[in-house]
Protein backbone atom coordinates (compact mmCIF):
# COMPACT_ATOMS: atom_id res chain seq x y z
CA UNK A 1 38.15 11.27 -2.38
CA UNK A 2 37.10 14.40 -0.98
CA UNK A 3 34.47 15.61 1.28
CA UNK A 4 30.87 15.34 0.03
CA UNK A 5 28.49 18.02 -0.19
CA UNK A 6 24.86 17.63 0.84
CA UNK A 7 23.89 17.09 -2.79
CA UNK A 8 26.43 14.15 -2.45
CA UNK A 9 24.42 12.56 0.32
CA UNK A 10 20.95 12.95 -1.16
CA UNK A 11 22.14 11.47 -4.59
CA UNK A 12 23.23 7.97 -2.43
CA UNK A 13 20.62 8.29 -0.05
CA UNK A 14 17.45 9.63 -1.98
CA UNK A 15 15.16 8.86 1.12
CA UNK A 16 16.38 11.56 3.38
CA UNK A 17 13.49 10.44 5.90
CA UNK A 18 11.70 7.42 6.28
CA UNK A 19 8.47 7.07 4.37
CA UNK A 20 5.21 5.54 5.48
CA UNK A 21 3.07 3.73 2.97
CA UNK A 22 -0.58 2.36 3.96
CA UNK A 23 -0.75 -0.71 0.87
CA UNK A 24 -4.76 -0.81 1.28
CA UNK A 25 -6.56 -3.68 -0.76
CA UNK A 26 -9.24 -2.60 -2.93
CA UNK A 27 -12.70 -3.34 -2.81
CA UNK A 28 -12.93 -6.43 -4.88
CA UNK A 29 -15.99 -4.52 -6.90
CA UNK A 30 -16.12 -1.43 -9.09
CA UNK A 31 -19.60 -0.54 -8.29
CA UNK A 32 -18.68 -0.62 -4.26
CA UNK A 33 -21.78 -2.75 -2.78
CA UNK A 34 -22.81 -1.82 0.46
CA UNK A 35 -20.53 -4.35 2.50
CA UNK A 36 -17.44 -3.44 0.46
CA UNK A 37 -18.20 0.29 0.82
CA UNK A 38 -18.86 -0.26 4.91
CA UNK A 39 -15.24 -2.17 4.99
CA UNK A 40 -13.33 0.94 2.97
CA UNK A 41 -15.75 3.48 5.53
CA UNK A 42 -14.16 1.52 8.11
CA UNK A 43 -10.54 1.58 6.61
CA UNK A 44 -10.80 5.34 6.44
CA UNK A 45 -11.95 5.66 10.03
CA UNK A 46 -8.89 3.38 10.61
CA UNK A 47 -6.50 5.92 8.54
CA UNK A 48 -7.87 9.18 9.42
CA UNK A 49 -5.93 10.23 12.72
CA UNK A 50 -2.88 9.59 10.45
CA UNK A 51 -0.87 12.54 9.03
CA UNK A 52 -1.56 11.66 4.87
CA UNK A 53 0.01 14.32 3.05
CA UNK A 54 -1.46 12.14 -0.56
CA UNK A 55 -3.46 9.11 -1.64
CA UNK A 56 -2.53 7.09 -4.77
CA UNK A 57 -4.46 4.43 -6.63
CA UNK A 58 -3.36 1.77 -8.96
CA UNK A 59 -4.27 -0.23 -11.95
CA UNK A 60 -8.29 -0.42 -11.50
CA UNK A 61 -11.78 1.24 -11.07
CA UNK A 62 -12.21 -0.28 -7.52
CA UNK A 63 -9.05 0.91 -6.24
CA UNK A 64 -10.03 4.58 -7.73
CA UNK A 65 -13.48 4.28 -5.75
CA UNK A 66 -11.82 2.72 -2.32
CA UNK A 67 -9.05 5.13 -2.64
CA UNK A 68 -11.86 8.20 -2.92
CA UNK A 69 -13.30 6.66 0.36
CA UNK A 70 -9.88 6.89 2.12
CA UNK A 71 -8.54 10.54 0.73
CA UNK A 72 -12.08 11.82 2.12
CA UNK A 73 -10.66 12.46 6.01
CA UNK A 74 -7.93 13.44 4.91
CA UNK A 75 -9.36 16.19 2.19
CA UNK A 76 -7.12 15.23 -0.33
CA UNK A 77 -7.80 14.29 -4.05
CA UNK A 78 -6.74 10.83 -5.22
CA UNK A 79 -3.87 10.61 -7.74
CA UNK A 80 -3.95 7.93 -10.23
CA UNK A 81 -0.76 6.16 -10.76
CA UNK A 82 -0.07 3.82 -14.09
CA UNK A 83 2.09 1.44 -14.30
CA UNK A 84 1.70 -1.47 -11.58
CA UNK A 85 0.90 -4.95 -12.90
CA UNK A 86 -2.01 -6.88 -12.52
CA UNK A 87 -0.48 -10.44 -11.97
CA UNK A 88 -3.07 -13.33 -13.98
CA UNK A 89 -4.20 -15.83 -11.49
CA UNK A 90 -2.10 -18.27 -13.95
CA UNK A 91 1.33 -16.04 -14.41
CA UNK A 92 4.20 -17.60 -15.26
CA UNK A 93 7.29 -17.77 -12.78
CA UNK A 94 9.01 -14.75 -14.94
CA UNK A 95 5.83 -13.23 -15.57
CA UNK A 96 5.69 -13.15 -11.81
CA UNK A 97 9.26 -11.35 -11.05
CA UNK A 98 8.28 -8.99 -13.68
CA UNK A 99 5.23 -7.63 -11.99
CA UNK A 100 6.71 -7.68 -8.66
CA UNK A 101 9.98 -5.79 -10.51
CA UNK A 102 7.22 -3.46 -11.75
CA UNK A 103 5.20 -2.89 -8.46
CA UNK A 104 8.66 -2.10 -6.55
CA UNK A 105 9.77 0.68 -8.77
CA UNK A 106 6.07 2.11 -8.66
CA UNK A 107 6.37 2.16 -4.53
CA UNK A 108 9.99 3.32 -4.75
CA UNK A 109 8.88 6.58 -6.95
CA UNK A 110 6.21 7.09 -4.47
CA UNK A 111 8.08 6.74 -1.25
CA UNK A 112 10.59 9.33 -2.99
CA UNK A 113 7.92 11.40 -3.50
CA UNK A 114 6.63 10.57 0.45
CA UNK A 115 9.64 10.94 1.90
CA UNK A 116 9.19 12.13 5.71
CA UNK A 117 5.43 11.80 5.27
CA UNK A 118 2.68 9.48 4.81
CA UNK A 119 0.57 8.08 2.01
CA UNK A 120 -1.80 6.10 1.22
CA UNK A 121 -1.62 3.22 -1.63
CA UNK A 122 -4.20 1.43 -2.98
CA UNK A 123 -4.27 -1.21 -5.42
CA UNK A 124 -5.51 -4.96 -5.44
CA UNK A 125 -4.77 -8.25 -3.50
CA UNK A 126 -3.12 -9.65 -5.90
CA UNK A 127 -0.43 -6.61 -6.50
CA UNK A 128 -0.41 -6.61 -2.52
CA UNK A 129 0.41 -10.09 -2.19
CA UNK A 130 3.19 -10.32 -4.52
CA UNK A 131 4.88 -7.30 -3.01
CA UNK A 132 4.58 -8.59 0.36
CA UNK A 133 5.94 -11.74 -1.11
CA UNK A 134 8.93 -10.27 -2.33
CA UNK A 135 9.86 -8.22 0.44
CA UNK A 136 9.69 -11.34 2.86
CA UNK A 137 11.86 -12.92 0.41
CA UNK A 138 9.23 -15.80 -0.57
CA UNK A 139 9.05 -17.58 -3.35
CA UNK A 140 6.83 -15.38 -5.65
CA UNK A 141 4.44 -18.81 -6.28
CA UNK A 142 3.07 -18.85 -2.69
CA UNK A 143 1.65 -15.57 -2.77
CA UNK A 144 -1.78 -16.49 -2.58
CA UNK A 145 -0.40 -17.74 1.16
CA UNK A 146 0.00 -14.36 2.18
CA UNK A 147 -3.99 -13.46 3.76
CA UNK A 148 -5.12 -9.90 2.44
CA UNK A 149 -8.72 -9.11 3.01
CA UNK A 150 -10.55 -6.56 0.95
CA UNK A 151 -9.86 -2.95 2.22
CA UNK A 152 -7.15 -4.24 4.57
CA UNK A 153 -4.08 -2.25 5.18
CA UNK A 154 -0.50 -3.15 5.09
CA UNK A 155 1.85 -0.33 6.38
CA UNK A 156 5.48 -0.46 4.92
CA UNK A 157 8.21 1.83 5.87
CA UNK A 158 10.87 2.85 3.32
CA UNK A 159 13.88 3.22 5.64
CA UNK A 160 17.27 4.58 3.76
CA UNK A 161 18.41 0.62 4.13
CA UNK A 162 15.43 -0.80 3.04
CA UNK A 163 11.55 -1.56 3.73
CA UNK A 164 10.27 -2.54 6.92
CA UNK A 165 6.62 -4.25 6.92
CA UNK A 166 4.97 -3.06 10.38
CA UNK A 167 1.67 -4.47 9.62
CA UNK A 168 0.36 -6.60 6.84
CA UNK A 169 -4.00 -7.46 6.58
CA UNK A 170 -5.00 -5.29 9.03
CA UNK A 171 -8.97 -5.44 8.29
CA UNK A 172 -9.46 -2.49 10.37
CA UNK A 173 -12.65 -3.32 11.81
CA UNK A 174 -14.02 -1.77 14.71
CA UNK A 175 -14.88 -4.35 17.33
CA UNK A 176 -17.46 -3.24 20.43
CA UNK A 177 -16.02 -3.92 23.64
CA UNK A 178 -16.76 -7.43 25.39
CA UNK A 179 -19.79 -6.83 27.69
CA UNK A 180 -18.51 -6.90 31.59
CA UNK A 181 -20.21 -10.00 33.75
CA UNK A 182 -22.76 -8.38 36.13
């Protein structure tokens, strides 16, 4: 076998640098009430020191609206990405591994595309949960154990050997300082 090029190495290792991916729950509502829209303002202020180079949203209305809220710091323009699964509440074991299948390959084509920068991803708890699920290695039927808030964020890093889950239902709420005794 002879030496490889650097095409060679980028064909085996597409990910040439890591890629960070904020998985932010959607607000649970399309029309954003005023609590909802107050949790996704604070998600942004959460997100907005952080580098995003582009903002996706999946499968729904709400995640459209939140993900608007959260591109707005960063001036970018929200890109609407098909194809992730909306797991039914009653989902059958293989219906299960085929959304999760699904929601992989949408977050692998987007951490190809984010490779050595940041995005943000947002899509429901329910899509959330199962990925989380299957990147712990959990049985796909306990997903509802995994907590996910609405507007949370998850970060996941796409490292060449893998992901790495840094942070999962972060509500990103601001909390005041405890008042000193005096």
């Amino acid at each position: 076998m002879g030496p490889r090029g650097a095409a060679g190495i980028f064909e085996e290792h597409p990910l040439v640098k890591p890629a960070k991916i904020w998985l932010v729950s959607a607000m649970d509502s399309a029309d954003g009430r005023a609590a909802e829209r107050a949790q996704a303002e604070q998600a942004a202020s959460r997100l907005s020191g952080e580098a995003v180079r582009q903002v996706y949203a999946l499968t729904s209305h709400a995640a459209m609206q939140t993900a608007a809220i959260l591109a707005a710091p960063h001036g970018l323009e929200v890109q609407a990405q098909d194809g992730s699964p909306e797991p039914g509440e009653a989902a059958s074991a293989e219906e299960l591994r085929t959304a999760a299948h699904r929601a992989r390959e949408v977050l692998e084509a987007i951490a190809r595309r984010t490779s050595g920068r940041t995005a943000i991803v947002v899509t429901s708890r329910a899509v959330i949960q199962l990925v989380v699920c299957d990147l712990l290695g959990m049985p796909l039927d306990h997903r509802e154990q995994i907590g996910q808030e609405s507007c949370a964020a998850n970060l996941l890093i796409r490292q060449d050997y893998g992901w790495v889950i840094e942070s999962v239902n972060d509500d990103c709420r601001v909390t005041e300082p405890p008042e000193s005794a005096g």
